[in-house]
PDB file of N, CA and C in Angstrom:
ATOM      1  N   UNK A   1     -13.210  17.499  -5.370  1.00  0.00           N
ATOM      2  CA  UNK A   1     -14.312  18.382  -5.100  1.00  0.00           C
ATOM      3  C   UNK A   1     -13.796  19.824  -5.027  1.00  0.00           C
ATOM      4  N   UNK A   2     -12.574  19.957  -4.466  1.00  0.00           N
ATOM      5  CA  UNK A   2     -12.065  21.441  -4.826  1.00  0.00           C
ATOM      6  C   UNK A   2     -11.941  21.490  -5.494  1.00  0.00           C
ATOM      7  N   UNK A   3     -11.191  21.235  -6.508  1.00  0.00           N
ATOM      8  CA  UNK A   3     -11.099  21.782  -8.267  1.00  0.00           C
ATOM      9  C   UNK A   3     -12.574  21.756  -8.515  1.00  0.00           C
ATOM     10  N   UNK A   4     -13.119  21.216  -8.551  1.00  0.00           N
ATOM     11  CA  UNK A   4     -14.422  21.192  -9.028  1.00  0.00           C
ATOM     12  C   UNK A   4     -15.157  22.740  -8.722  1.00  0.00           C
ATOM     13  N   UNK A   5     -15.367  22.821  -7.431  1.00  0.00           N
ATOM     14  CA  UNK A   5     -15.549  23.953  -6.825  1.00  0.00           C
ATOM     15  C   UNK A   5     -15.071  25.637  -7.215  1.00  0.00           C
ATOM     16  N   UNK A   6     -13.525  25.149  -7.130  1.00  0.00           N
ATOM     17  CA  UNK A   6     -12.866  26.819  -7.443  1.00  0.00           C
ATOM     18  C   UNK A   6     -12.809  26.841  -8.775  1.00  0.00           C
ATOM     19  N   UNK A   7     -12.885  25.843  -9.619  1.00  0.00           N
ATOM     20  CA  UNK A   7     -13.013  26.261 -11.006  1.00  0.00           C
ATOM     21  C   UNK A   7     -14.255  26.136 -11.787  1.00  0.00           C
ATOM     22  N   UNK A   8     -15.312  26.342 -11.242  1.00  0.00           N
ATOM     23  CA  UNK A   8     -16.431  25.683 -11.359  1.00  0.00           C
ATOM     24  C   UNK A   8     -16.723  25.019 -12.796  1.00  0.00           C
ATOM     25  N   UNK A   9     -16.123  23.373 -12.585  1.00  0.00           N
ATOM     26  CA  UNK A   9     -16.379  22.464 -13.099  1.00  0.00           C
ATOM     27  C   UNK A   9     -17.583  22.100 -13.483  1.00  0.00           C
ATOM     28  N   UNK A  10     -18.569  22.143 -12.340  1.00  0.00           N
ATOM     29  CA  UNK A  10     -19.671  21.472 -12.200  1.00  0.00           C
ATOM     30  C   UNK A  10     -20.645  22.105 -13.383  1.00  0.00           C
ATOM     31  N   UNK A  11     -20.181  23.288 -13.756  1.00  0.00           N
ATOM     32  CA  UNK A  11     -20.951  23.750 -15.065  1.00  0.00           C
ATOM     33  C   UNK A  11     -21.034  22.388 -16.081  1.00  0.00           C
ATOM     34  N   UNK A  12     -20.013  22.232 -16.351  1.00  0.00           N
ATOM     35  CA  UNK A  12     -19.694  20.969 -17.666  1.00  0.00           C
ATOM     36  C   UNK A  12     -21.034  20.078 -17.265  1.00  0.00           C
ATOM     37  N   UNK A  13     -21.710  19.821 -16.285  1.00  0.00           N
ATOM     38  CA  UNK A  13     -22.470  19.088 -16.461  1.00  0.00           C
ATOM     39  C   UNK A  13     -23.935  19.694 -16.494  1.00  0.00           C
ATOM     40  N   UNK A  14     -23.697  20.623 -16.467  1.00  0.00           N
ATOM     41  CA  UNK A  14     -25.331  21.628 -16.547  1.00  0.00           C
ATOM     42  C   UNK A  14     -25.577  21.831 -15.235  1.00  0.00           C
ATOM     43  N   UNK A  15     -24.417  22.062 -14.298  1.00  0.00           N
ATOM     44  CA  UNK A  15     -25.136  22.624 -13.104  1.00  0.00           C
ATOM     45  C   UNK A  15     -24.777  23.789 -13.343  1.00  0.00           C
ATOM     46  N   UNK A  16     -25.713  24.452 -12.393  1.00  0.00           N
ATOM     47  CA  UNK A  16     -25.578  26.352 -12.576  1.00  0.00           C
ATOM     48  C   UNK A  16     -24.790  26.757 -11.018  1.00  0.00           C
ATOM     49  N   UNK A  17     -24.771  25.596 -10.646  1.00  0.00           N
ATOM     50  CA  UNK A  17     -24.564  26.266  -8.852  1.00  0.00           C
ATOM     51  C   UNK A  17     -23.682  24.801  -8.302  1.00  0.00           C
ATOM     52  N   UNK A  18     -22.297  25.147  -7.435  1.00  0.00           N
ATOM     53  CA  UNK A  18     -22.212  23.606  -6.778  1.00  0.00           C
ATOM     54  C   UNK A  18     -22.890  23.250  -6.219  1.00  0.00           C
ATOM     55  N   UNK A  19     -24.128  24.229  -4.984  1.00  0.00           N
ATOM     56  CA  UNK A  19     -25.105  23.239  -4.896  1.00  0.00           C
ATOM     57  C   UNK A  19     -25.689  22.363  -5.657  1.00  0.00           C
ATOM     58  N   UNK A  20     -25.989  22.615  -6.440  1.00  0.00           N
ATOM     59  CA  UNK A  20     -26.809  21.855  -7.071  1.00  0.00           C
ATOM     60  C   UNK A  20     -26.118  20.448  -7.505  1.00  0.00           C
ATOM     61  N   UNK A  21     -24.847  20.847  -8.186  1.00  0.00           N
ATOM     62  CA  UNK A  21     -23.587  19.739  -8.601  1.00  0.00           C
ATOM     63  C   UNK A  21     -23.964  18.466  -7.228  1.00  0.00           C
ATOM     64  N   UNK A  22     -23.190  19.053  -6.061  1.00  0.00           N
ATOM     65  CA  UNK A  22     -23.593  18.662  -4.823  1.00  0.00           C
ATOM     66  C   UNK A  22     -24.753  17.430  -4.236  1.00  0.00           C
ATOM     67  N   UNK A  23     -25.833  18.224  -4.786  1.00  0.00           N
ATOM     68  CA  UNK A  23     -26.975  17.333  -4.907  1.00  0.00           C
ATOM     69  C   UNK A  23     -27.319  16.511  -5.741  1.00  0.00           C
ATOM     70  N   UNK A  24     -27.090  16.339  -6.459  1.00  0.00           N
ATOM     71  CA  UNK A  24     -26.954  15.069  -6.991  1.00  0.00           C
ATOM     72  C   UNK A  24     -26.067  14.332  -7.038  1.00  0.00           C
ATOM     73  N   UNK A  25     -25.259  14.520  -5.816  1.00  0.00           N
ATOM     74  CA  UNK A  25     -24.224  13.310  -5.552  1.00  0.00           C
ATOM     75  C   UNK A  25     -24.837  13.004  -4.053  1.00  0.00           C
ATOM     76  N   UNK A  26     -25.899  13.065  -3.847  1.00  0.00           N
ATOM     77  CA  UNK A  26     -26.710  13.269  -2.320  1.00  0.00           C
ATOM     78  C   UNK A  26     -25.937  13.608  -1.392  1.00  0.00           C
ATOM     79  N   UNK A  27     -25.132  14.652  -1.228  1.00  0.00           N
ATOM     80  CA  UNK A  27     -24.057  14.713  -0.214  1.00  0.00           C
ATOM     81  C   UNK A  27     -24.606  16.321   0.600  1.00  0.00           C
ATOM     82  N   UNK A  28     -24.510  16.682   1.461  1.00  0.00           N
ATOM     83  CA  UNK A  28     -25.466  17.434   1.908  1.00  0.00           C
ATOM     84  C   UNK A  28     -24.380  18.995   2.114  1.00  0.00           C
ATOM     85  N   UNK A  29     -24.889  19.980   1.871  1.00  0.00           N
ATOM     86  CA  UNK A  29     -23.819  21.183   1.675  1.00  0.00           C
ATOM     87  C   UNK A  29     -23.324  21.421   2.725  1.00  0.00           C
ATOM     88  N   UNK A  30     -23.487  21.582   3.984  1.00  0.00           N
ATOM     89  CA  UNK A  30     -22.349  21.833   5.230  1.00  0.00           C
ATOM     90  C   UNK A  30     -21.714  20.293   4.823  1.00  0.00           C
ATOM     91  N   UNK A  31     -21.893  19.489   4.569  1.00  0.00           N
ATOM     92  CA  UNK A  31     -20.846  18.139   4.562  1.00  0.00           C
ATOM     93  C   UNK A  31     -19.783  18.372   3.913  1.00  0.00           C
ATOM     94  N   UNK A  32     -20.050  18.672   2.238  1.00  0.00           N
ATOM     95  CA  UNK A  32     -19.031  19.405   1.057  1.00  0.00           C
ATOM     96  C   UNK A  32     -18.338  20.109   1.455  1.00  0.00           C
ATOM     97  N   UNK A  33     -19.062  21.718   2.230  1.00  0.00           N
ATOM     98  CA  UNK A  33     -17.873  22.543   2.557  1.00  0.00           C
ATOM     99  C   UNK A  33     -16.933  22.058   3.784  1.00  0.00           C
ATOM    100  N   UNK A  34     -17.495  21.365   4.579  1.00  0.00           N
ATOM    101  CA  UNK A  34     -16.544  20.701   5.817  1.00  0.00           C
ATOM    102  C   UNK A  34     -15.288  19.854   4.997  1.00  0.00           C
ATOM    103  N   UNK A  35     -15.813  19.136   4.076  1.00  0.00           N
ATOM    104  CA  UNK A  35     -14.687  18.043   3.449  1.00  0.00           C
ATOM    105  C   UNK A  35     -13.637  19.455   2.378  1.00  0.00           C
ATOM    106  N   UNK A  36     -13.803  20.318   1.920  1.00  0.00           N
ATOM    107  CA  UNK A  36     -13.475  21.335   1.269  1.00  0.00           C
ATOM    108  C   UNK A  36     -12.799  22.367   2.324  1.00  0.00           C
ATOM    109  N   UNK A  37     -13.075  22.614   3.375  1.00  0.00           N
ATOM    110  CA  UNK A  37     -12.210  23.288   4.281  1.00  0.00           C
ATOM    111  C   UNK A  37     -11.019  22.309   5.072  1.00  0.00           C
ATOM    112  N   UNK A  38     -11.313  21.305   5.498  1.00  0.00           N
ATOM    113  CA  UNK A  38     -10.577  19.964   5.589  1.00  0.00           C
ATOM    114  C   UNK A  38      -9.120  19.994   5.095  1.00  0.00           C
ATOM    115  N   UNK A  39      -9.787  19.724   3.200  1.00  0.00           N
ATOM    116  CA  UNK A  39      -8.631  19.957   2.501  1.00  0.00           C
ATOM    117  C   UNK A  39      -8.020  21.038   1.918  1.00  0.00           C
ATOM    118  N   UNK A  40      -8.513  22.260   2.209  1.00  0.00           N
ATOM    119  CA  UNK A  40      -7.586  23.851   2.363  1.00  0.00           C
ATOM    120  C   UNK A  40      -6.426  23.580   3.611  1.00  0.00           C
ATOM    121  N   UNK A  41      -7.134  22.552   4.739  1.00  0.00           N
ATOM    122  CA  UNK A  41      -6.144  23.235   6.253  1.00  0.00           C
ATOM    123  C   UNK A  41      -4.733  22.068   5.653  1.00  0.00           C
ATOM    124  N   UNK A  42      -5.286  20.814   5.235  1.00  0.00           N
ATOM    125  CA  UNK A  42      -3.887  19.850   4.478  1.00  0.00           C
ATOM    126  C   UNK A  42      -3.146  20.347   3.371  1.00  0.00           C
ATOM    127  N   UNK A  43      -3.400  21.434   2.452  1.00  0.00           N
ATOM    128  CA  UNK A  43      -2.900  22.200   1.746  1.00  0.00           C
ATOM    129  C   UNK A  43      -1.747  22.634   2.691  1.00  0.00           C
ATOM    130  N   UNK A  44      -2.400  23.456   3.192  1.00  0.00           N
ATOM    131  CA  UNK A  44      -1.127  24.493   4.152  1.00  0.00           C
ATOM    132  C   UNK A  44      -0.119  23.925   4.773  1.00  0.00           C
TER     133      UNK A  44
END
């Protein structure tokens, strides 16, 4: 979901926005960015 995100992947599928990408994986946007900040702090 990060790569997806910082490189915005989610175009390739005709999304215009990761929200949107997002939503149609029914996953709710504070959830995404929580799991996406998550794995920035295990990066470090």
């Amino acid at each position: 979901m990060y790569s997806i995100k910082n490189k915005k992947l989610y175009r390739i599928d005709g999304h215009v926005s990761f929200k949107s990408f997002i939503e149609e994986f029914l996953i709710a946007r504070t959830q995404a960015y929580l799991y996406l900040k998550i794995y920035e702090q295990v990066l470090k």
